[in-house]
Protein backbone atom coordinates (compact mmCIF):
# COMPACT_ATOMS: atom_id res chain seq x y z
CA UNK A 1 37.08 94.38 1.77
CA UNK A 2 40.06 95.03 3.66
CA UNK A 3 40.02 94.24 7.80
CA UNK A 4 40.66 97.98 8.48
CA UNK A 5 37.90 98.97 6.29
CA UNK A 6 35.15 96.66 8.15
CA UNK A 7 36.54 97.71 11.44
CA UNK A 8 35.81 101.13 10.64
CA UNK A 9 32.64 100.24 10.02
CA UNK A 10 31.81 97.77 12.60
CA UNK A 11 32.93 100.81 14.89
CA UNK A 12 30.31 103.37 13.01
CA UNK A 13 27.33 100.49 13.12
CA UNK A 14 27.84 100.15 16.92
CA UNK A 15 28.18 103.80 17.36
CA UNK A 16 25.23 104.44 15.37
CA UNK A 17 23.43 102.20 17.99
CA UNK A 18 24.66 103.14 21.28
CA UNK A 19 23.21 106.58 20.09
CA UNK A 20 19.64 105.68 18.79
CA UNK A 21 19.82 103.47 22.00
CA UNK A 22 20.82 106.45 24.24
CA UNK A 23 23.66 104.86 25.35
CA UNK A 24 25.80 107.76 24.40
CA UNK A 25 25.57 111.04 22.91
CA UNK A 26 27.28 112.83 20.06
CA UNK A 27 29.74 115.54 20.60
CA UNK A 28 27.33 118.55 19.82
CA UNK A 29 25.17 117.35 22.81
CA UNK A 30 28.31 116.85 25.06
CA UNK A 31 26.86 119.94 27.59
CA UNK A 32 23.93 120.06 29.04
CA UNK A 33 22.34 121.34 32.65
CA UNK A 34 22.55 119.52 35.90
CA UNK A 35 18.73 119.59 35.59
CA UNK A 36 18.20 118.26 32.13
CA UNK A 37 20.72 115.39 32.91
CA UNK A 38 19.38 114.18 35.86
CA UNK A 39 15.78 113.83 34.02
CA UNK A 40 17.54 112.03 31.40
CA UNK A 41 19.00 109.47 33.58
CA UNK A 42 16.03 109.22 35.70
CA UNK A 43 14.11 108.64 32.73
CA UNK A 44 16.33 106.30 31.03
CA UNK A 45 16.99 104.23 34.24
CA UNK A 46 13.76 104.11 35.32
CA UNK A 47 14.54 105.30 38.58
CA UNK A 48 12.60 108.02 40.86
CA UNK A 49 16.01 110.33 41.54
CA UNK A 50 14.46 112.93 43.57
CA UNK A 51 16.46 116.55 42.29
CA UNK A 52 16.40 120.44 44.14
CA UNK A 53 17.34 122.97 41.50
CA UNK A 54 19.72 125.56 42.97
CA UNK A 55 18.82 129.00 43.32
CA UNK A 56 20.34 131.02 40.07
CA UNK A 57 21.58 129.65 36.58
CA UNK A 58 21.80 125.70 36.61
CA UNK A 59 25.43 124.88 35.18
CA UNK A 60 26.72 122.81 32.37
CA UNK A 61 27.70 119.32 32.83
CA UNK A 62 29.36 117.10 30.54
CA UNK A 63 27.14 114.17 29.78
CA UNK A 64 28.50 111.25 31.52
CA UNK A 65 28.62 107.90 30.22
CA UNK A 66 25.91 105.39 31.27
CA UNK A 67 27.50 103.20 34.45
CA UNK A 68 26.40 100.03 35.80
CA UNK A 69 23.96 102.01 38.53
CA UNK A 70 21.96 104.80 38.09
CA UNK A 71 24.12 105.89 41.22
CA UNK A 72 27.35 105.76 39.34
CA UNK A 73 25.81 108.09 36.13
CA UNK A 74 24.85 110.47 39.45
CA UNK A 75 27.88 110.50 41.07
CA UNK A 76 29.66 111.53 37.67
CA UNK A 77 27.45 114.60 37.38
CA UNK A 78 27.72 115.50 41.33
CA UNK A 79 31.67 115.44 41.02
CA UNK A 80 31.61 118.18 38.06
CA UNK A 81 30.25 120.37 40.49
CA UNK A 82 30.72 121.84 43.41
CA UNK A 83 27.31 123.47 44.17
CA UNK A 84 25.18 119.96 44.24
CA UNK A 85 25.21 117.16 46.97
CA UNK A 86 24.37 113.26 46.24
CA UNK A 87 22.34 110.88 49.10
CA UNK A 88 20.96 108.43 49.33
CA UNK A 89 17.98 109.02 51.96
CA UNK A 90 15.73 106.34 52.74
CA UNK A 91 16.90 104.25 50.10
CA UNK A 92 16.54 106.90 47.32
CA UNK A 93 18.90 109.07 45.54
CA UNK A 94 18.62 112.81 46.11
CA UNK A 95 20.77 115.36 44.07
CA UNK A 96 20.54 118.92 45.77
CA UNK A 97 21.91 122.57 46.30
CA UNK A 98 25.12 122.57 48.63
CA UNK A 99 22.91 124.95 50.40
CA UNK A 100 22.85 125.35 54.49
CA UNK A 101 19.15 125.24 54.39
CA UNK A 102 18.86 122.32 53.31
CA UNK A 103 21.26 121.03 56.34
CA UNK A 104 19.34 122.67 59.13
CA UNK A 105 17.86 120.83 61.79
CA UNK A 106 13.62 121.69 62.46
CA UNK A 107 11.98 120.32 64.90
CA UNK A 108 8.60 120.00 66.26
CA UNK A 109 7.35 118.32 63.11
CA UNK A 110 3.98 116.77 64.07
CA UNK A 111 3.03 115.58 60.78
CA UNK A 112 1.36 112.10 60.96
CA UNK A 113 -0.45 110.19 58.50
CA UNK A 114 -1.51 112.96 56.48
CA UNK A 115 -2.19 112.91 52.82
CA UNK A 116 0.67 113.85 50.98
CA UNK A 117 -0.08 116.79 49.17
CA UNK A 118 -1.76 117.75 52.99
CA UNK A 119 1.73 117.16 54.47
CA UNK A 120 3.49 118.77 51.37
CA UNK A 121 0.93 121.80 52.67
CA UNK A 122 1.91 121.75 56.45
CA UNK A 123 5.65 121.43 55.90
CA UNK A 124 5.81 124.19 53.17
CA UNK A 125 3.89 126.56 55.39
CA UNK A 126 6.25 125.64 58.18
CA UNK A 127 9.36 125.99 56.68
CA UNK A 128 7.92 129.71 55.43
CA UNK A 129 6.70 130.34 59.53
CA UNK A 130 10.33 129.48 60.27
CA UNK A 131 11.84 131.67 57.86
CA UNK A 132 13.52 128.66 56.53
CA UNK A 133 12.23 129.00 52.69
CA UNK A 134 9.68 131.95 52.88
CA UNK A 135 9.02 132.22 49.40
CA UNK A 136 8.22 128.26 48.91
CA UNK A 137 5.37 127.09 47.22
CA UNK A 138 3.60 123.31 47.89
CA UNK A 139 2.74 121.05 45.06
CA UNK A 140 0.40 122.12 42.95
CA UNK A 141 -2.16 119.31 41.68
CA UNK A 142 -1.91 118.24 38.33
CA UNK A 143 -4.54 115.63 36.61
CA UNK A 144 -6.86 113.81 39.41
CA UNK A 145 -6.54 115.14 43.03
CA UNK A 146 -7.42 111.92 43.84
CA UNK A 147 -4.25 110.07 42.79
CA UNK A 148 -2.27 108.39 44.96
CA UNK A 149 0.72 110.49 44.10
CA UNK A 150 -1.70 113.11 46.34
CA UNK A 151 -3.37 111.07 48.47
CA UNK A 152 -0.84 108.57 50.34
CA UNK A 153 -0.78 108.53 53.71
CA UNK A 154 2.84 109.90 54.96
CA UNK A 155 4.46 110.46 58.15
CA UNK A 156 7.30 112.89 58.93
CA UNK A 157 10.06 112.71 61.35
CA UNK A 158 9.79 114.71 64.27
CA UNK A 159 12.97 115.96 64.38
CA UNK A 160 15.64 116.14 61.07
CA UNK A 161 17.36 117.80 58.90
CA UNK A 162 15.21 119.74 56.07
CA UNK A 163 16.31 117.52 53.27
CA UNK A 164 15.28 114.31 55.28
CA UNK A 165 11.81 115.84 56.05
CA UNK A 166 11.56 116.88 52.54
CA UNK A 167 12.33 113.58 51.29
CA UNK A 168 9.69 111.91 54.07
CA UNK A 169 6.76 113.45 52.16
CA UNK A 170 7.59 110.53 49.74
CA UNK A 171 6.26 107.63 52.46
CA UNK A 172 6.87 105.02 51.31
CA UNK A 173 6.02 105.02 47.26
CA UNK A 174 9.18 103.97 46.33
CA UNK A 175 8.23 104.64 42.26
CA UNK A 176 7.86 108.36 42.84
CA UNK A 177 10.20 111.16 43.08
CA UNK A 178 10.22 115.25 44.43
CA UNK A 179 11.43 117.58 42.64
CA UNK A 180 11.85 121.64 43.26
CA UNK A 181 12.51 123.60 40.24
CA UNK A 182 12.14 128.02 39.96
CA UNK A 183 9.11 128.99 38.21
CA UNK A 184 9.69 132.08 35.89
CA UNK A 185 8.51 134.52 38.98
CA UNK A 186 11.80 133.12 40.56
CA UNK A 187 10.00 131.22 43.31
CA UNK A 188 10.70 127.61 44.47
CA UNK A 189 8.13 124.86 43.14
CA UNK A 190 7.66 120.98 44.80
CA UNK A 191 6.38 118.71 42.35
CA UNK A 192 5.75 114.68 42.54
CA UNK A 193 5.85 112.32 39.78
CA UNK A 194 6.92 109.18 38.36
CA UNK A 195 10.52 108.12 35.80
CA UNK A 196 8.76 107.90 32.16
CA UNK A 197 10.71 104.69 31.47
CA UNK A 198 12.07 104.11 27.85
């Protein structure tokens, strides 16, 4: 066998694997939404990225190649866009709308060791009070109310921006991620959950 000949297919073997391995993707999966990305990578990272779906059609994103951190894979996908923002707030990554709601400051916040889907509750209905997100809707319980995904004991700042209050309601699980996605009647969703890790 000639050396060209088994380079070409050493090349196809490892390609073959870095795609059953999800460590790349072929060209007819190149595209795909901001949202379906981000699950991807939080899924095949293993890390809680907490992600806001923007208001209107999510755009296409190429799909970026895995980096050394789960931050650099986000930061690929926030710099192919100029509608999503990347933090990192309280030690967890957050991709959401570039949206000024998201950047005002509420105070007055006196939730205090409340259970979390309590506090999801309180801050929902005062963010629709304020006029801030009137059409919001709090997490709805899915499987055993009495989780601990529900029932943590959480404590928001008094005073912050809406993103940072948002991202409070997580305490201080640090496996467990918010998410906001549009339900088909066009109106804004949280949910909780955990990375399924491959």
């Amino acid at each position: 066998m000639k050396v060209a000949e088994m380079a070409r297919r050493m090349i196809a073997t490892t390609v073959g694997l870095m795609l059953y391995a999800g460590l790349a993707t072929p060209a007819a999966a190149a595209n795909r939404s901001i949202a379906d990305a981000v699950r991807s990578l939080r899924d095949r990272f293993c890390s809680p990225v907490s992600f806001i779906v923007r208001r209107g059609e999510d755009e296409l994103v190429e799909d970026v190649a895995l980096g050394a951190t789960i931050g650099d894979a986000l930061s690929a996908i926030a710099h192919q866009t100029a509608h999503y923002k990347l933090e990192l707030i309280n030690d967890r990554y957050v991709l959401y709308p570039v949206e000024p709601e998201y950047g005002r400051a509420v105070e007055g916040v006196a939730i205090e060791q409340l259970p979390r889907i309590e506090a999801a509750d309180a801050y929902v209905n005062l963010l629709r009070a304020r006029n801030i997100f009137p059409d919001l809707v709090s997490a709805p319980i899915i499987g055993d109310d009495r989780a601990a995904a529900y029932r943590d004991k959480v404590t928001l700042r008094p005073a912050g921006r809406v993103i940072d209050q948002l991202i409070d309601i997580l305490g201080k699980d640090q496996s467990l991620f918010m998410e906001i996605f549009y339900a088909p009647t066009g109106r804004p969703y949280i949910v909780f959950g955990n990375p399924r890790c491959k």
